[in-house]
Protein backbone atom coordinates (compact mmCIF):
# COMPACT_ATOMS: atom_id res chain seq x y z
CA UNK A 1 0.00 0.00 0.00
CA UNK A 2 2.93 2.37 0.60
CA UNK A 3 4.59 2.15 -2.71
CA UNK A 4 0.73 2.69 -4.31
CA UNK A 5 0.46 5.93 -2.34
CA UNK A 6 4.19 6.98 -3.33
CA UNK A 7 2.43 6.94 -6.79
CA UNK A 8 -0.12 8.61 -6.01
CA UNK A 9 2.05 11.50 -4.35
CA UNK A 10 4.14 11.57 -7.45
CA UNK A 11 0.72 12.51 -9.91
CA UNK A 12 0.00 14.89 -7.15
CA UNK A 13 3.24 16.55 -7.90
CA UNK A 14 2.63 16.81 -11.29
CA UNK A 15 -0.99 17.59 -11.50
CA UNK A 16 -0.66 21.13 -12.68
CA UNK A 17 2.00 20.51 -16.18
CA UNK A 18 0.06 17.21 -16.47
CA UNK A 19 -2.08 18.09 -19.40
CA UNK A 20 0.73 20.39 -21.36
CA UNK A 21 3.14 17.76 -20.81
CA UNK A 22 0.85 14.99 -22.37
CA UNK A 23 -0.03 16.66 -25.31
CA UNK A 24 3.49 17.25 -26.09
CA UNK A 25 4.75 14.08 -25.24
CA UNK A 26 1.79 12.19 -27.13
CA UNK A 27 1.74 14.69 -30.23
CA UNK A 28 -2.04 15.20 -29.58
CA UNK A 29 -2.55 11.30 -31.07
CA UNK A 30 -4.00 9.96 -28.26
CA UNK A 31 -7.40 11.72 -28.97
CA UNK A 32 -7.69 10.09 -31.80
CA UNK A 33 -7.69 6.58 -29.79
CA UNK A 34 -9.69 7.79 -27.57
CA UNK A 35 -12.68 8.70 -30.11
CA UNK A 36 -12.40 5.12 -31.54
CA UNK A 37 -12.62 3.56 -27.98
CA UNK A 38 -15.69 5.47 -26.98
CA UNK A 39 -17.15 4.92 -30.60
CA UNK A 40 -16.54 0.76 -30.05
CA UNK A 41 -17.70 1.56 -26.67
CA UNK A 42 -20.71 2.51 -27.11
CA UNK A 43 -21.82 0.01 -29.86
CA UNK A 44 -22.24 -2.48 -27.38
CA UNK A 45 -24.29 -0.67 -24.96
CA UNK A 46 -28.30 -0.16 -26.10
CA UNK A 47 -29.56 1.72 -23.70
CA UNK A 48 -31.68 5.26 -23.68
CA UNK A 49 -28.89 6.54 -20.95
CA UNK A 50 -25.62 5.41 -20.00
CA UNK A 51 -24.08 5.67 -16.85
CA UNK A 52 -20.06 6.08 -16.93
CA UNK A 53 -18.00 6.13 -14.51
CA UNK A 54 -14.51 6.95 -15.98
CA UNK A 55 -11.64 5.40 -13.34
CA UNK A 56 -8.03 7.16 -12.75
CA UNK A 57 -9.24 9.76 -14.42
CA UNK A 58 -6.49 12.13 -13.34
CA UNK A 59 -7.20 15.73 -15.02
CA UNK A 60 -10.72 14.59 -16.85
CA UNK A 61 -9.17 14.38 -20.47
CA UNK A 62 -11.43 11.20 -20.82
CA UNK A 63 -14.47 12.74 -19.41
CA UNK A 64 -13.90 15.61 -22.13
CA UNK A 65 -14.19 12.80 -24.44
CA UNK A 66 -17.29 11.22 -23.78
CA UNK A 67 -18.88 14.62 -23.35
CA UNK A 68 -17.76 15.47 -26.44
CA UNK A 69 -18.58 12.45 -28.49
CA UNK A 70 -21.49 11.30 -26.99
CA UNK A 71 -23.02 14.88 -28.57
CA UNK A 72 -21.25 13.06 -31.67
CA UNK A 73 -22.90 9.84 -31.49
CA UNK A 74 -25.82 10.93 -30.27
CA UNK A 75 -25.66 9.17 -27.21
CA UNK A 76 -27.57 10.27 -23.65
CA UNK A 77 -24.81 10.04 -20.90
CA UNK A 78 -24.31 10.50 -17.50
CA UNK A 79 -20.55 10.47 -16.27
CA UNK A 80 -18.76 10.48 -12.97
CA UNK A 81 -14.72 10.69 -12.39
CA UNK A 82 -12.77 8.80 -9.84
CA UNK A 83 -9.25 9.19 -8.69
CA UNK A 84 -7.33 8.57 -5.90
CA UNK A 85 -4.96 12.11 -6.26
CA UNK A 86 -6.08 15.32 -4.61
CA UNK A 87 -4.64 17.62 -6.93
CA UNK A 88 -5.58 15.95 -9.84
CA UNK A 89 -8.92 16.16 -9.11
CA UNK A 90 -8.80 19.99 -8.44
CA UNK A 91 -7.44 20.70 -11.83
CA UNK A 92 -11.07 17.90 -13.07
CA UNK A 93 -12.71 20.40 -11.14
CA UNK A 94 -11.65 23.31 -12.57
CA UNK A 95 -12.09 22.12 -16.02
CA UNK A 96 -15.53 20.35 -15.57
CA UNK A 97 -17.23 22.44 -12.62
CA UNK A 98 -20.63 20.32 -13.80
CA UNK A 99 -19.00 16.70 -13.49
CA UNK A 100 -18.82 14.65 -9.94
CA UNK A 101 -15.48 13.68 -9.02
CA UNK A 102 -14.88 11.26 -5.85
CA UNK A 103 -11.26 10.67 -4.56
CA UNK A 104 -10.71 6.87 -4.33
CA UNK A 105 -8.83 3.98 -5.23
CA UNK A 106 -9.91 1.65 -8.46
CA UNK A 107 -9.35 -1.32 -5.95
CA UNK A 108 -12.35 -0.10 -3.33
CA UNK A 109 -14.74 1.61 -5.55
CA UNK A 110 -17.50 3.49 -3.35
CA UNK A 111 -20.59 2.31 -5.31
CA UNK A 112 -22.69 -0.31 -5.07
CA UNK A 113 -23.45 -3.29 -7.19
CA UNK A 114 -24.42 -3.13 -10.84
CA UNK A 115 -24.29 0.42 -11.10
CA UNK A 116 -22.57 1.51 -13.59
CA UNK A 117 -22.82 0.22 -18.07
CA UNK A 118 -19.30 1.11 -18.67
CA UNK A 119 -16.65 1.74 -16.69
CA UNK A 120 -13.28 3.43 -18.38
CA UNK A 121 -10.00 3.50 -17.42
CA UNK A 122 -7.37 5.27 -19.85
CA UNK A 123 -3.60 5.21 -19.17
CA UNK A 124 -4.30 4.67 -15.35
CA UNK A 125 -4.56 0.94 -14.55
CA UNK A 126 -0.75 1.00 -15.00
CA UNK A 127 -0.45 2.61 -11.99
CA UNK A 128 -3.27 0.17 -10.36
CA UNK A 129 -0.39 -2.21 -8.08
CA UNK A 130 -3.58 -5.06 -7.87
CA UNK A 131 -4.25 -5.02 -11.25
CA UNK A 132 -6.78 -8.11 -10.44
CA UNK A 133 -8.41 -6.71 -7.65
CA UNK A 134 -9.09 -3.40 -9.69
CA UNK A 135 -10.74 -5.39 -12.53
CA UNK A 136 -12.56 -7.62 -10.00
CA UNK A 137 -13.92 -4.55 -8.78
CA UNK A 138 -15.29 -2.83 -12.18
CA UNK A 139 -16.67 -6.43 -12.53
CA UNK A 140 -18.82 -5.85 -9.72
CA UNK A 141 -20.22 -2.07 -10.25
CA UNK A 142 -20.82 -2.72 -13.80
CA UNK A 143 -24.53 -3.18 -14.58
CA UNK A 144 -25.40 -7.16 -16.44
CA UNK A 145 -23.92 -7.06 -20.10
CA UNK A 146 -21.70 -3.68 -19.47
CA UNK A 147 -18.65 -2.74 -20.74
CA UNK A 148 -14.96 -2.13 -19.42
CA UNK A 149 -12.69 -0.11 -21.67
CA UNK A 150 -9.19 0.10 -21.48
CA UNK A 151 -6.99 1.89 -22.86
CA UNK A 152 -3.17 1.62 -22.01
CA UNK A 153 0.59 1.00 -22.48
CA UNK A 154 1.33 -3.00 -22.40
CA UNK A 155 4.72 -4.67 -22.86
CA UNK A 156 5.15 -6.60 -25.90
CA UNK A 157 7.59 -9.62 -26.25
CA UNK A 158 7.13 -9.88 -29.94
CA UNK A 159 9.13 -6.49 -30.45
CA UNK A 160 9.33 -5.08 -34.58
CA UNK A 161 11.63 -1.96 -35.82
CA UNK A 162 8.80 0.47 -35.62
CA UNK A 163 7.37 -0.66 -31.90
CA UNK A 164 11.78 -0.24 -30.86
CA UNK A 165 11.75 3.35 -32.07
CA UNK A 166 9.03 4.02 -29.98
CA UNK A 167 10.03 2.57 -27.34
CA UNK A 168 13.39 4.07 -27.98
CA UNK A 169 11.72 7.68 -27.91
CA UNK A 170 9.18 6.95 -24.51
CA UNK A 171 12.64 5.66 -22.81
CA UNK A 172 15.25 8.26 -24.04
CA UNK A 173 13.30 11.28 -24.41
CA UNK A 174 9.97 11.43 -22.33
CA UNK A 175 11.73 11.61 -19.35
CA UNK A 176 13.65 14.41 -20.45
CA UNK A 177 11.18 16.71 -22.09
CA UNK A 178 8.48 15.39 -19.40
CA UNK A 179 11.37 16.65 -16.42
CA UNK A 180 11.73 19.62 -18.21
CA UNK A 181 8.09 20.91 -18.14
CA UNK A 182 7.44 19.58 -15.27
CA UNK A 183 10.40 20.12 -13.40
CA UNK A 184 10.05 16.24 -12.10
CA UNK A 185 12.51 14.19 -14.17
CA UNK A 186 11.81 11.09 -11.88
CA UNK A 187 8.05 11.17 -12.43
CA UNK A 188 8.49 10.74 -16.06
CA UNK A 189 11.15 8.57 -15.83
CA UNK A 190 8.52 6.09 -14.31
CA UNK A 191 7.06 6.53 -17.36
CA UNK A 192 9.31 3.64 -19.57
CA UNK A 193 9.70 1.48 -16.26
CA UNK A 194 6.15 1.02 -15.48
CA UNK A 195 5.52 0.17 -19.33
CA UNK A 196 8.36 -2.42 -19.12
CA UNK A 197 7.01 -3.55 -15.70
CA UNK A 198 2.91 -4.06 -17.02
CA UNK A 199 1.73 -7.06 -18.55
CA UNK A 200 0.59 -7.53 -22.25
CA UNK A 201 -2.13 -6.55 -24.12
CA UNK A 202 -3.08 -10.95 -23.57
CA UNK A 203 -2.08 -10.96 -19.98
CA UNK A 204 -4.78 -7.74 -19.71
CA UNK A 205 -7.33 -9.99 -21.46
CA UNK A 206 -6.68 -13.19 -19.11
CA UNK A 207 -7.14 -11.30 -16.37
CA UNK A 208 -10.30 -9.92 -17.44
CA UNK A 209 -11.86 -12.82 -17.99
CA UNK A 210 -10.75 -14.06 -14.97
CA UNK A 211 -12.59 -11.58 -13.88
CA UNK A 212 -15.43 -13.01 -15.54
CA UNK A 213 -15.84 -10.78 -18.49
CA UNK A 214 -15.87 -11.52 -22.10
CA UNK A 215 -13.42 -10.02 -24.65
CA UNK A 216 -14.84 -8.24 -27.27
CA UNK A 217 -12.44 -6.31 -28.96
CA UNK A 218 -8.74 -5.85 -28.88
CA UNK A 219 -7.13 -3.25 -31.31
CA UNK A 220 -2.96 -1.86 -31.17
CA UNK A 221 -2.18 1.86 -31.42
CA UNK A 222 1.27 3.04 -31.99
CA UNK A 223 2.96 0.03 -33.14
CA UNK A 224 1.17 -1.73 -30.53
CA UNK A 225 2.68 0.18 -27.70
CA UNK A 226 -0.90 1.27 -26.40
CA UNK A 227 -3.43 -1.01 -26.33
CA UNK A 228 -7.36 -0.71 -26.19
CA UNK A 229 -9.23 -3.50 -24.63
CA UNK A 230 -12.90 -3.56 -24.75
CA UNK A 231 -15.09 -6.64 -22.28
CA UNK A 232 -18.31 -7.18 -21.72
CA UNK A 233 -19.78 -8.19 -18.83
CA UNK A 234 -21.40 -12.00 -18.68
């Protein structure tokens, strides 16, 4: 538990260069993942109104997202953020005065049963220590036949020219231009070492349906460095 909070101190630290320091570091790609994941998302849900509750969600990027393209694809949606850093919940706040945002950990989730159709996580499990327990735990708060999306970096042992010189560039300079903005050099260099210290994109997937879910669609972005996983509930 002590090592989980260090991690949690560390986003605290970084809270306020988070968002310039991801869009730089990312290129401004990753919105284009995360339209596709809400779109796939969303295809499995038939409902008049869908409740979302969008884990680790640091800053709110993601809950910008489904705002935004749930006008897009004309979807009804009620959202709710949850993360277990202070300060990155103030700068949520700030951005999304409207949207509920509840401090907490993924692994003890303060709702009851069955009450949520999809639950989100993007580029936060990582940082989840019990990865199980966490999925366990969107298992239970997810309403029969909901959806879990994830969207992350996974290790690969099946490594190709293209997914090396992005790793090369997330290892070499990320942690550089990342300490530079944010004056934290050690927060990005965690960066590399929690990708290399994840599972894989199949690891994710066995765990899920551990979990008791069922896959239903897997899909590599960035030469398979980030991965989106989408489950279903049984």
């Amino acid at each position: 538990m002590q090592k989980q909070k260090e991690i949690v101190l560390m986003f605290d630290s970084i809270a306020r260069s988070y968002d310039l320091v991801n869009r730089i570091l990312s290129f401004g790609i990753d919105k284009k993942w995360r339209k596709e994941a809400i779109k796939e998302s969303f295809s499995f849900i038939d409902k008049e109104k869908i409740k979302i509750l969008d884990v680790a969600c640091g800053t709110g990027d993601m809950i910008k997202n489904w705002i935004k393209f749930s006008n897009t694809f004309n979807k009804k949606i009620e959202v709710k953020g949850l993360d277990p850093s202070r300060e990155m919940l103030s700068i949520a706040k700030e951005k999304l005065p409207d949207i509920e945002f509840i401090q907490g950990f993924a692994t003890e989730i303060p709702f009851e049963n069955e009450t949520y159709d999809i639950i989100s996580i993007s580029f936060g499990i990582r940082n989840v220590l019990e990865t199980q327990k966490a999925i366990d735990e969107f298992f239970r708060i997810l309403t029969p036949k909901g959806i879990l999306l994830i969207l992350e970096f996974t290790k690969t042992d099946k490594k190709n020219r293209l997914r090396n010189c992005v790793d090369f560039y997330t290892e070499k300079f990320s942690p550089v231009i990342g300490g530079i903005l944010s004056k934290n050099k050690n927060a990005y260099k965690y960066l590399p070492n929690s990708i290399q210290n994840f599972y894989t994109k199949d690891e994710l997937c066995d765990m899920m349906e551990n979990s008791g879910f069922e896959i239903k669609k897997v899909k590599n972005f960035n030469f398979g460095q980030v991965s989106m996983l989408i489950a279903q509930k049984l």
